[in-house]
PDB file of N, CA and C in Angstrom:
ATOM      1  N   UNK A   1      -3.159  21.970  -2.120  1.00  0.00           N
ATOM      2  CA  UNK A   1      -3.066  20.572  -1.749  1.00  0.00           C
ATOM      3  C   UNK A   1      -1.612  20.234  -1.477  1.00  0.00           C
ATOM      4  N   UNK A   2      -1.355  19.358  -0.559  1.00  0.00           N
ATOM      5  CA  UNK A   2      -0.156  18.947  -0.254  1.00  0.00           C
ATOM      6  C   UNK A   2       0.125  17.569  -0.375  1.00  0.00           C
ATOM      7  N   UNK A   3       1.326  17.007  -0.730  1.00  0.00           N
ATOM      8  CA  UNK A   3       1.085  15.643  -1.273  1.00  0.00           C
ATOM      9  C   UNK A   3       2.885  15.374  -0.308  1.00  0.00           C
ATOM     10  N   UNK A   4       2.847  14.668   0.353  1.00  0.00           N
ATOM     11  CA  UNK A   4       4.040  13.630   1.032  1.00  0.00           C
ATOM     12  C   UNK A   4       3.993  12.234   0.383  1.00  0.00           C
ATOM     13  N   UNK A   5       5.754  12.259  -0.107  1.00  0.00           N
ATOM     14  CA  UNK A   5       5.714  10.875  -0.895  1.00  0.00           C
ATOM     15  C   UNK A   5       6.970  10.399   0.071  1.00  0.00           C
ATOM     16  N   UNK A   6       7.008   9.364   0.072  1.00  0.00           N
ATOM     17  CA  UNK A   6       7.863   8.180   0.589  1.00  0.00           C
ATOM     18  C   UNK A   6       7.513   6.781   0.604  1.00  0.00           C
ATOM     19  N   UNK A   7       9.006   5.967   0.176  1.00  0.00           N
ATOM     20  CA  UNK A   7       8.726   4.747  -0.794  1.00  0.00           C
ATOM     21  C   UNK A   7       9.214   3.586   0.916  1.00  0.00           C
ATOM     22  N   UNK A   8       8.093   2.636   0.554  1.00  0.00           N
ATOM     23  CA  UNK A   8       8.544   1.333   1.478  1.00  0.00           C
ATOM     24  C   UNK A   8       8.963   0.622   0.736  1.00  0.00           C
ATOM     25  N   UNK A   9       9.523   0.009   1.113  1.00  0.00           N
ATOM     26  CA  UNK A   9       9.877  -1.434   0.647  1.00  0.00           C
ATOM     27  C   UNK A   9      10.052  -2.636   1.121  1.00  0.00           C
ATOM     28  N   UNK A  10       9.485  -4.189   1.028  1.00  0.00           N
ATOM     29  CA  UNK A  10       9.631  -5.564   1.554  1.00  0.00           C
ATOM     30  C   UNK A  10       8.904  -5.910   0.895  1.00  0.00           C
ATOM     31  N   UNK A  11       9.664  -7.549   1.476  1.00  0.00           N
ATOM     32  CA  UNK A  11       9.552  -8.761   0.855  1.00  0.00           C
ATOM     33  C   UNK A  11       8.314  -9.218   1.532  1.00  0.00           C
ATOM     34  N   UNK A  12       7.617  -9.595   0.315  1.00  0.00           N
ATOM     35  CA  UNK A  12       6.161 -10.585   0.928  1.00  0.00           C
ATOM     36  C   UNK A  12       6.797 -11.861   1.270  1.00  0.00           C
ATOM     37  N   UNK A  13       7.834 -12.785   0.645  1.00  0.00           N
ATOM     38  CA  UNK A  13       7.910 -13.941   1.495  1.00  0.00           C
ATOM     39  C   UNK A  13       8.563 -13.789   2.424  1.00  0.00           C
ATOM     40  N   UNK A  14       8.895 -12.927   3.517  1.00  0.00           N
ATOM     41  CA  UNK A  14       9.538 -12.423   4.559  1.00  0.00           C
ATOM     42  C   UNK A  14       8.130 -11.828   5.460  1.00  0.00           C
ATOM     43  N   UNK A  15       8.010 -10.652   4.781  1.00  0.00           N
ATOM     44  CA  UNK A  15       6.555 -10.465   5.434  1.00  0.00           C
ATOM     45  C   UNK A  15       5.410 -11.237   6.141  1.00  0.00           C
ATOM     46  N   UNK A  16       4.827 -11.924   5.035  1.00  0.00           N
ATOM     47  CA  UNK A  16       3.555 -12.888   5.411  1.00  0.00           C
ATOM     48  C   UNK A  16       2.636 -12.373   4.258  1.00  0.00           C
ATOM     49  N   UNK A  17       1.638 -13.179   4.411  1.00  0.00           N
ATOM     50  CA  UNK A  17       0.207 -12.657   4.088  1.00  0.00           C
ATOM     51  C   UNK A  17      -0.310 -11.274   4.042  1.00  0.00           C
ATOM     52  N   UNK A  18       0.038 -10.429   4.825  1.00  0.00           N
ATOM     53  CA  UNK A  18      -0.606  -9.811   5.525  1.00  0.00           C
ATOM     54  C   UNK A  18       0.420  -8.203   5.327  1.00  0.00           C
ATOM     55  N   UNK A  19       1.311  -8.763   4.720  1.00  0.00           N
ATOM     56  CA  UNK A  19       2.489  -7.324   4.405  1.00  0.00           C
ATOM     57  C   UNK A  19       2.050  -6.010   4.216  1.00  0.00           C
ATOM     58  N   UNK A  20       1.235  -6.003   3.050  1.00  0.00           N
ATOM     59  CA  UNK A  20       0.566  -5.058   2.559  1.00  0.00           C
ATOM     60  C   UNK A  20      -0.083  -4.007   3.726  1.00  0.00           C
ATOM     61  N   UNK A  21      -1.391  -4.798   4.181  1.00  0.00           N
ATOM     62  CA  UNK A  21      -1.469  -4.276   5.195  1.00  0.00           C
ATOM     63  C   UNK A  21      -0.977  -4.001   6.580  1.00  0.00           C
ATOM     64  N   UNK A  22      -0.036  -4.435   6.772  1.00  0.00           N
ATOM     65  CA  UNK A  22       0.924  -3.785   8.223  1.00  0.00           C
ATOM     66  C   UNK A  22       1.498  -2.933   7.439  1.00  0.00           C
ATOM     67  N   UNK A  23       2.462  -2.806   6.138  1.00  0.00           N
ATOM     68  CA  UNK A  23       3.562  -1.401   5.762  1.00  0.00           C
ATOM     69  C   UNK A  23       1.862  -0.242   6.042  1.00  0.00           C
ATOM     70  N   UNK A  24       0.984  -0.572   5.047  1.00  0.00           N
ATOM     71  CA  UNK A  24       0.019   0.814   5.008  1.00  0.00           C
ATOM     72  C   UNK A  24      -0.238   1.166   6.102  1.00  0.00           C
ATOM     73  N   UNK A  25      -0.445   0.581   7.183  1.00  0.00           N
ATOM     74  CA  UNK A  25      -1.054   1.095   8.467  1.00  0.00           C
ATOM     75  C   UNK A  25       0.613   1.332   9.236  1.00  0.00           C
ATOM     76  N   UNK A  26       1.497   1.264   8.851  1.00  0.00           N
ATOM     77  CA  UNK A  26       2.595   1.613   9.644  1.00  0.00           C
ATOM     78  C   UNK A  26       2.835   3.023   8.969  1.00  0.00           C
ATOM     79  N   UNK A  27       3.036   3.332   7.527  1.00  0.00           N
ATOM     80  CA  UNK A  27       2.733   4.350   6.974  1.00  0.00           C
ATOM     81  C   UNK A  27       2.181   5.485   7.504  1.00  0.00           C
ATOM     82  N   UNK A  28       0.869   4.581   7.063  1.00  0.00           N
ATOM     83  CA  UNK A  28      -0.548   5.821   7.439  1.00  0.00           C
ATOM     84  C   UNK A  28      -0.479   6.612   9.069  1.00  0.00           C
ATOM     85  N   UNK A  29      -0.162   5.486  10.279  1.00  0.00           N
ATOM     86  CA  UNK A  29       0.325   5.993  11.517  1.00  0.00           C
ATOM     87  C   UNK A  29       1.628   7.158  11.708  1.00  0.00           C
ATOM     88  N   UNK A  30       2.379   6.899  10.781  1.00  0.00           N
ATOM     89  CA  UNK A  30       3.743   7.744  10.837  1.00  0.00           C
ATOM     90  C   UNK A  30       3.704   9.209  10.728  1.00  0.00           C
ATOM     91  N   UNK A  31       2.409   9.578   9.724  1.00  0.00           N
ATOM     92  CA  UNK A  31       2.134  10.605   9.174  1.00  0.00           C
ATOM     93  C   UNK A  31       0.591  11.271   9.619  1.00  0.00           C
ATOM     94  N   UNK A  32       0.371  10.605  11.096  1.00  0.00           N
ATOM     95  CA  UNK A  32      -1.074  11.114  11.489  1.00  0.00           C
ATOM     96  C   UNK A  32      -0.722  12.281  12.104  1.00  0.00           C
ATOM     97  N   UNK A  33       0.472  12.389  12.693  1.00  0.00           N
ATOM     98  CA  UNK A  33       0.488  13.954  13.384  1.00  0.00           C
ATOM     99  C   UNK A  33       1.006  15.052  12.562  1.00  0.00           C
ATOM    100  N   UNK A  34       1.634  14.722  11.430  1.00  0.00           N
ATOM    101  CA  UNK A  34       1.374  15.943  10.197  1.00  0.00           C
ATOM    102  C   UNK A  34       0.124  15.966   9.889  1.00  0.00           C
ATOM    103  N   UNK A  35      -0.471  15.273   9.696  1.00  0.00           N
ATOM    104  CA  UNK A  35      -2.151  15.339   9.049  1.00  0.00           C
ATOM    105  C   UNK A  35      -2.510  16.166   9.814  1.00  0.00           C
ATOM    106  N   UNK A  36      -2.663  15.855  11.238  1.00  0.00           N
ATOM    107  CA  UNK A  36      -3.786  16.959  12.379  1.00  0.00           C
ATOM    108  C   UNK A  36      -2.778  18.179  12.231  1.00  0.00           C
ATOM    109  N   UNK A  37      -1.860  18.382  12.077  1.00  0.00           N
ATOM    110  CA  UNK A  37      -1.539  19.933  12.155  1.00  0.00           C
ATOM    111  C   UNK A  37      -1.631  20.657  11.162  1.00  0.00           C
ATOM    112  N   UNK A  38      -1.883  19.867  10.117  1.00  0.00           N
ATOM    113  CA  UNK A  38      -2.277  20.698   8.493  1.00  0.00           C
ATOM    114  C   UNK A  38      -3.728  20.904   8.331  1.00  0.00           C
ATOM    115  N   UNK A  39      -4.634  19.973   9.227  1.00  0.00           N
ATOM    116  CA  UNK A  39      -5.778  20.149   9.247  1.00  0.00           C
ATOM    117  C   UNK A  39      -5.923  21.057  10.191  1.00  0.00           C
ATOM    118  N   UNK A  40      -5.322  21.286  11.134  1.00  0.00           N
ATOM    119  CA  UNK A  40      -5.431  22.455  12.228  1.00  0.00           C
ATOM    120  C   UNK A  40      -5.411  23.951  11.924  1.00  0.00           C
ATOM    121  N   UNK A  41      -4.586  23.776  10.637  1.00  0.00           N
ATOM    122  CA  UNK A  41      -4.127  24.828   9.609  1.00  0.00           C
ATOM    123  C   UNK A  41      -5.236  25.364   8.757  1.00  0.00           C
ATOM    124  N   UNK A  42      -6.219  24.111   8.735  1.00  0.00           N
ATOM    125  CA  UNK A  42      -7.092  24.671   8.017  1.00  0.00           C
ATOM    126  C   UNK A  42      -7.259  23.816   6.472  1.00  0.00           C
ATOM    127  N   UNK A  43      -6.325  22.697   6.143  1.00  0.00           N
ATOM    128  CA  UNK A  43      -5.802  22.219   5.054  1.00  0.00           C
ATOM    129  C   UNK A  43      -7.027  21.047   5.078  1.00  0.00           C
ATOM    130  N   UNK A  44      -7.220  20.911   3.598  1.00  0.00           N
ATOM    131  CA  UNK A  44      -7.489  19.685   3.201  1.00  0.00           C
ATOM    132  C   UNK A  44      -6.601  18.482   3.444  1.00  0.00           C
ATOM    133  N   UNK A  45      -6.790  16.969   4.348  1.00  0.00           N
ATOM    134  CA  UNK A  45      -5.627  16.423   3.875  1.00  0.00           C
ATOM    135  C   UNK A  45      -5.985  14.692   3.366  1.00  0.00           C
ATOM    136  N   UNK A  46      -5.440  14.291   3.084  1.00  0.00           N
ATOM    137  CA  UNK A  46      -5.485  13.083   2.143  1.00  0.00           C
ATOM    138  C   UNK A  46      -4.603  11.860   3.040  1.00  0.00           C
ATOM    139  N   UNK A  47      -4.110  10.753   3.749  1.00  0.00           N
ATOM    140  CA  UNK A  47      -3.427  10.032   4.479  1.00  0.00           C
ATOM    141  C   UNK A  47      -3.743   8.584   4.046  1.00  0.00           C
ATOM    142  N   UNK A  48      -2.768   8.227   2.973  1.00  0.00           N
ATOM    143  CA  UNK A  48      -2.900   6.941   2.801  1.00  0.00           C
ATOM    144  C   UNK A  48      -1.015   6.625   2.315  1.00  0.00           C
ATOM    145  N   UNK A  49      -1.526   5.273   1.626  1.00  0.00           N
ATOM    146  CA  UNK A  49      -0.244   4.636   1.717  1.00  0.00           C
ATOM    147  C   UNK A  49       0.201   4.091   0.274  1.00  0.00           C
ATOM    148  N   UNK A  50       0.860   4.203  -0.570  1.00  0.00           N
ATOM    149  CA  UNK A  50       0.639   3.492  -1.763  1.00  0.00           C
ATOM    150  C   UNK A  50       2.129   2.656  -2.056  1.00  0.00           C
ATOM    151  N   UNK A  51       1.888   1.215  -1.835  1.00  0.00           N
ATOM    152  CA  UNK A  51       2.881   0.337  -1.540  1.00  0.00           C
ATOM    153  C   UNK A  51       3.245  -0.267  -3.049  1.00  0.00           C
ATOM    154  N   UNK A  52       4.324  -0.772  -3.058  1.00  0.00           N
ATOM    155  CA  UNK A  52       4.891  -2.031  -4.043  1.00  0.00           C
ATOM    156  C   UNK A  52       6.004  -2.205  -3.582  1.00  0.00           C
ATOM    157  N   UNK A  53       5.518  -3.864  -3.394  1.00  0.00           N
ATOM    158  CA  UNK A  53       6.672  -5.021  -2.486  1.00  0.00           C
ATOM    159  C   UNK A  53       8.323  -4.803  -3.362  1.00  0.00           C
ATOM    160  N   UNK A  54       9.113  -5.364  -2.638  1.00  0.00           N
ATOM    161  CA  UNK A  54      10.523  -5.506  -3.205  1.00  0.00           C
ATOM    162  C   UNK A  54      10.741  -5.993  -4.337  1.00  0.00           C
ATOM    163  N   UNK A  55      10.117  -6.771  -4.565  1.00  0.00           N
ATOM    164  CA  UNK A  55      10.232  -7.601  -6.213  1.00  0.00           C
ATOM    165  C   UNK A  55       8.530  -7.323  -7.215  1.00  0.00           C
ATOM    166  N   UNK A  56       8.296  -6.045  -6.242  1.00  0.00           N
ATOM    167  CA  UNK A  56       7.562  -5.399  -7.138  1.00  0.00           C
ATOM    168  C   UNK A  56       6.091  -5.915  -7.630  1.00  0.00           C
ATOM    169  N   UNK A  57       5.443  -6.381  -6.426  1.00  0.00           N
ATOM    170  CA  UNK A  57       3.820  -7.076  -6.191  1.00  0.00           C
ATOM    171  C   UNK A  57       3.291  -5.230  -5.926  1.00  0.00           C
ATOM    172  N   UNK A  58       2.421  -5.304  -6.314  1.00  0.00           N
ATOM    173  CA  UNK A  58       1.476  -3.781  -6.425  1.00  0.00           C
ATOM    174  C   UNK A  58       0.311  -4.350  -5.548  1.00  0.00           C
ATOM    175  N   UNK A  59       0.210  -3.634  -4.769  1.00  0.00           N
ATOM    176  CA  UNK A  59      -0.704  -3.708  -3.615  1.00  0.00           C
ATOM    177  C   UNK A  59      -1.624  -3.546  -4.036  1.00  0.00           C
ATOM    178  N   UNK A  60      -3.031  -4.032  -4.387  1.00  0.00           N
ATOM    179  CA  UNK A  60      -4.596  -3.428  -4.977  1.00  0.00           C
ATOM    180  C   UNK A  60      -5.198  -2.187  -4.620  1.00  0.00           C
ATOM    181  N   UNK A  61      -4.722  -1.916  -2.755  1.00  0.00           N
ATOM    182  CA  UNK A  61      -5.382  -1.160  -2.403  1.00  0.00           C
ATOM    183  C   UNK A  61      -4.553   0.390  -2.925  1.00  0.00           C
ATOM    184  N   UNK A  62      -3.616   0.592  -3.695  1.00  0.00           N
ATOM    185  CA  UNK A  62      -3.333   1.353  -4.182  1.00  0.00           C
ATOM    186  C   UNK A  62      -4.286   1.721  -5.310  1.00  0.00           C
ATOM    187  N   UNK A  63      -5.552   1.473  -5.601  1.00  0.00           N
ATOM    188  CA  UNK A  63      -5.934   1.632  -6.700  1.00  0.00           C
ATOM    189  C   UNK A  63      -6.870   2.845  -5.850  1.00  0.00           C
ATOM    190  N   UNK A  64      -6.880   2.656  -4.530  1.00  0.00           N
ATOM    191  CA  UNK A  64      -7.918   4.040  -3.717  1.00  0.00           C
ATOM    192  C   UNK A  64      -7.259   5.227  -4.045  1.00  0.00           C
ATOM    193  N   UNK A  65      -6.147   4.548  -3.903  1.00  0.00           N
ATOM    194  CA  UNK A  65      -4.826   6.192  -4.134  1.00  0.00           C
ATOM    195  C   UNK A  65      -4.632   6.767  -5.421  1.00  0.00           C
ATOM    196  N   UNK A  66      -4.705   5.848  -6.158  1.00  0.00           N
ATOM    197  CA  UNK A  66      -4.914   6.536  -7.680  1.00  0.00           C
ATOM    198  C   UNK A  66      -6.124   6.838  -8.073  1.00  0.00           C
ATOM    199  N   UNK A  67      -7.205   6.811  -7.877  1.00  0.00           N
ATOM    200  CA  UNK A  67      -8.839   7.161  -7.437  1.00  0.00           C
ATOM    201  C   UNK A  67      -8.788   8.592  -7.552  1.00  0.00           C
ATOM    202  N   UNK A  68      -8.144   8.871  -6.095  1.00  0.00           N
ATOM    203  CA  UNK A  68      -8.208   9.740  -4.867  1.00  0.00           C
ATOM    204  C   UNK A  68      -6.851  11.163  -5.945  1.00  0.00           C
ATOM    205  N   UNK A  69      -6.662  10.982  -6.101  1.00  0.00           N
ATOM    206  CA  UNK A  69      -5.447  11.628  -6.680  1.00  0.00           C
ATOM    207  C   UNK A  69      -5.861  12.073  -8.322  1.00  0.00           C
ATOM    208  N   UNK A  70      -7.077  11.267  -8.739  1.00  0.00           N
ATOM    209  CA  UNK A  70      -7.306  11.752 -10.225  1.00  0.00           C
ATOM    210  C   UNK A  70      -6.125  11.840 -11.182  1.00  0.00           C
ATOM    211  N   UNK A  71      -5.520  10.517 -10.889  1.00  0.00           N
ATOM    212  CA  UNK A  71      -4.628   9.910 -11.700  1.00  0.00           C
ATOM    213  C   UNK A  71      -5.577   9.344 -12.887  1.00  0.00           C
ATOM    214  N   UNK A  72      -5.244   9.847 -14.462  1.00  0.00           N
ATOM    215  CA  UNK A  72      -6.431   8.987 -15.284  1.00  0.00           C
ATOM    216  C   UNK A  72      -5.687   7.660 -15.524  1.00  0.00           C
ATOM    217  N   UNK A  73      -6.715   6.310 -15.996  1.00  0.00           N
ATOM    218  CA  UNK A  73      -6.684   5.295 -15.933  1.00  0.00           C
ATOM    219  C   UNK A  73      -5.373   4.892 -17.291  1.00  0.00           C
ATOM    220  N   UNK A  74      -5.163   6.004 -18.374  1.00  0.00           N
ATOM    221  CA  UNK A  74      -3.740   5.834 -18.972  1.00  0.00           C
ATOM    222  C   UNK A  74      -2.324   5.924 -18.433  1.00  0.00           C
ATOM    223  N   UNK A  75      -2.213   6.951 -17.746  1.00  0.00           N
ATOM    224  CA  UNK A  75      -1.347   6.764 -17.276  1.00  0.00           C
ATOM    225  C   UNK A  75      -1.204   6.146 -16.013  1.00  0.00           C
ATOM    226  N   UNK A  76      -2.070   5.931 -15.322  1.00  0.00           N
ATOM    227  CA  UNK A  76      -2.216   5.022 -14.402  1.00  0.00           C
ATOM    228  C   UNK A  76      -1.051   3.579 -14.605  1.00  0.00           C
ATOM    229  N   UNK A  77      -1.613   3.412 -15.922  1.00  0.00           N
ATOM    230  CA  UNK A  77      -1.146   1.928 -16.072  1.00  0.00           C
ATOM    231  C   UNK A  77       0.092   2.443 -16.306  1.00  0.00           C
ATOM    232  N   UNK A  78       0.652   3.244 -17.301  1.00  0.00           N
ATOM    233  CA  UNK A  78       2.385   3.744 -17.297  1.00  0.00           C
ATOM    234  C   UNK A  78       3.137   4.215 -16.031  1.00  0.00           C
ATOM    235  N   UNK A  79       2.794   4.675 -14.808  1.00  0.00           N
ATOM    236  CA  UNK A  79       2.872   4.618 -13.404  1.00  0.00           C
ATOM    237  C   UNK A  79       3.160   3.229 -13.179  1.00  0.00           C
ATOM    238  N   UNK A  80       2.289   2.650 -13.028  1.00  0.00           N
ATOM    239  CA  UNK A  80       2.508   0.954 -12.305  1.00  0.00           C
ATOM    240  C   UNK A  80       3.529   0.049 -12.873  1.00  0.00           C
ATOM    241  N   UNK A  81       3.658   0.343 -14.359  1.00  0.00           N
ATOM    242  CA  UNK A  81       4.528  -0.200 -14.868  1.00  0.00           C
ATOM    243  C   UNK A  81       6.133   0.558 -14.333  1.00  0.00           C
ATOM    244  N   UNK A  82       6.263   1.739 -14.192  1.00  0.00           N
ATOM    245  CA  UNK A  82       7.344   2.490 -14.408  1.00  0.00           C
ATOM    246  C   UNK A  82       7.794   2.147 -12.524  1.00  0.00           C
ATOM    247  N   UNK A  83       7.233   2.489 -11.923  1.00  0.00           N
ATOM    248  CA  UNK A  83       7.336   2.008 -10.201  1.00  0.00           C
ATOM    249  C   UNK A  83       7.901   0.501  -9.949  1.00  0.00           C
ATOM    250  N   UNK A  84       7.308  -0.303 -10.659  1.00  0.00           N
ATOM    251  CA  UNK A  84       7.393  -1.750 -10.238  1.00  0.00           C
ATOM    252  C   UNK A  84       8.735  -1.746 -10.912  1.00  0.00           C
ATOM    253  N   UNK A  85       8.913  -1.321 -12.202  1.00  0.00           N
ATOM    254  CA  UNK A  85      10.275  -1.675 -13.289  1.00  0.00           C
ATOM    255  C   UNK A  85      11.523  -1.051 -12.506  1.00  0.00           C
ATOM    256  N   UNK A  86      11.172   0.233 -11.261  1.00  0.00           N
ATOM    257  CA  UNK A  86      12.191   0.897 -11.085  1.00  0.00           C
ATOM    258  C   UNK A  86      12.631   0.397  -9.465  1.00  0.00           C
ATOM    259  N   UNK A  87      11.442  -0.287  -8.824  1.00  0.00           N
ATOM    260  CA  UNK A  87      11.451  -1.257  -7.581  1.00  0.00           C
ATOM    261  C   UNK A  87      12.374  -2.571  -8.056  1.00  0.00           C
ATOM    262  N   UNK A  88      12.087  -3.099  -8.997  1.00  0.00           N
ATOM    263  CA  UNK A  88      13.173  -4.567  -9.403  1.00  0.00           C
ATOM    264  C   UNK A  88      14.683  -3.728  -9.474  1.00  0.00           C
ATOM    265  N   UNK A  89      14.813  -2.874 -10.577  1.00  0.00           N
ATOM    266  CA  UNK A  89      15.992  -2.632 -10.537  1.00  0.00           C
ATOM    267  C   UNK A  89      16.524  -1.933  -9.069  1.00  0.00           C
ATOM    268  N   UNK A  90      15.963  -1.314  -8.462  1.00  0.00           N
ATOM    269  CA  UNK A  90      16.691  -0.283  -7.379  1.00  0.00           C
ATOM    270  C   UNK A  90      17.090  -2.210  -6.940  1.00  0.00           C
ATOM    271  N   UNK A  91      16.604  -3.127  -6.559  1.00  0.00           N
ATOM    272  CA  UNK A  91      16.867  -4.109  -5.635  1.00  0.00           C
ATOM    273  C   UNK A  91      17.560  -5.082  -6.383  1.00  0.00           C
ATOM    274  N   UNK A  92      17.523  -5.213  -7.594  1.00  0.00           N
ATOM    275  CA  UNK A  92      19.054  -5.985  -8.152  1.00  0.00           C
ATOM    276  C   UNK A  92      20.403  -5.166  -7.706  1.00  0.00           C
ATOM    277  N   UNK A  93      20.269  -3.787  -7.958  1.00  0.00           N
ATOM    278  CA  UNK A  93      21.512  -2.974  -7.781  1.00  0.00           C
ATOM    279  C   UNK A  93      21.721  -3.538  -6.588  1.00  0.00           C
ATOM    280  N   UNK A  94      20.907  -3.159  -5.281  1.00  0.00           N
ATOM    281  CA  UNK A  94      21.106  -3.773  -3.992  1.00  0.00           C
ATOM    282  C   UNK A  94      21.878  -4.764  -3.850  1.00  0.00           C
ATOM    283  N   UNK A  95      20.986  -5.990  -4.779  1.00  0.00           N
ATOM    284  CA  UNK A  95      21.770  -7.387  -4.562  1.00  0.00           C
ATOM    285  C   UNK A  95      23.474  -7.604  -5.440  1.00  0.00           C
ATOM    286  N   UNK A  96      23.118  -6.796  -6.489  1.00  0.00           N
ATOM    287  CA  UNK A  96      24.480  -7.286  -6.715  1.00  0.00           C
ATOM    288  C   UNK A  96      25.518  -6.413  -5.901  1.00  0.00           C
ATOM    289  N   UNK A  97      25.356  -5.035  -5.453  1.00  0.00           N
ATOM    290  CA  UNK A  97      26.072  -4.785  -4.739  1.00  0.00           C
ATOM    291  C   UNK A  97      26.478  -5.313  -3.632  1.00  0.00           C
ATOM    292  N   UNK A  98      26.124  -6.265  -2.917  1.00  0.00           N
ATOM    293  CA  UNK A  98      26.166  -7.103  -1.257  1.00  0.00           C
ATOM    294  C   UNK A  98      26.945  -8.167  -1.814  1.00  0.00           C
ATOM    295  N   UNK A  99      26.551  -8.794  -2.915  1.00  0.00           N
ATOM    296  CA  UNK A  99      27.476  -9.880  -3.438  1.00  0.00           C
ATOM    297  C   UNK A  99      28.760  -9.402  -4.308  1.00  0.00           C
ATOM    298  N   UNK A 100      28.423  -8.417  -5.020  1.00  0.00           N
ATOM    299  CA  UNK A 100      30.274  -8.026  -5.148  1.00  0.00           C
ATOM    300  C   UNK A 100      30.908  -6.966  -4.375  1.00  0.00           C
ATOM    301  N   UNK A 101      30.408  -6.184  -3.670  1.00  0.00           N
ATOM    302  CA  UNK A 101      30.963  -5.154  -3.228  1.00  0.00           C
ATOM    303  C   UNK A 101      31.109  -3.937  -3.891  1.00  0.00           C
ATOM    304  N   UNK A 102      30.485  -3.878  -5.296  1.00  0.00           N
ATOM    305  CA  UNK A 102      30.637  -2.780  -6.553  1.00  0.00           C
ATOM    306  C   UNK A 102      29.310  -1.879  -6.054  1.00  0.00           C
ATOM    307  N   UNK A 103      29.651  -0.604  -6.084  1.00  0.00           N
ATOM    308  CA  UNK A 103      28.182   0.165  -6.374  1.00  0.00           C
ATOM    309  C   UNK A 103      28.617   0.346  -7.516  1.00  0.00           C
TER     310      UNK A 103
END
């Protein structure tokens, strides 16, 4: 099995309504022509998206992805917590860096 990770990130009040689903389907599109050539290969493959906004809103439909992945429902929840806790901080660092100039 092969597993591709890469993190989005935005703001739902920038976004809209509708954030969630445009990052996943911008995602999921990015990575359709690795999919067909791993399936061409012969591979099982898996193509989804598993989002959490900038200030760290958890997308529901991530719950297909943890499903799908046989993530159990304990650590599941220590995942969601640990992602969202590490999404706020990566984006304070951000902010305070733009406002003082310190990394």
């Amino acid at each position: 099995m092969s597993l591709l990770y890469e993190s989005a990130c935005f703001s739902l009040m920038q976004e809209g309504k509708h954030a969630f689903e445009d990052t996943r389907r911008r995602k999921k599109e990015k990575y359709t022509d690795i999919e067909r050539i791993l399936k061409e290969k012969g591979y099982k493959t898996f193509n989804d998206a598993f989002i959490v906004g900038s200030l760290g809103s958890f997308d529901p439909a991530n719950e297909a992805c943890i499903r799908r992945l046989r993530i159990t429902p304990r650590y599941a929840t220590l995942m969601k917590k640990l992602m969202v806790s590490d999404v706020i901080k990566w984006n304070r660092d951000i902010y305070v860096e733009h406002v003082t100039g310190i990394k």
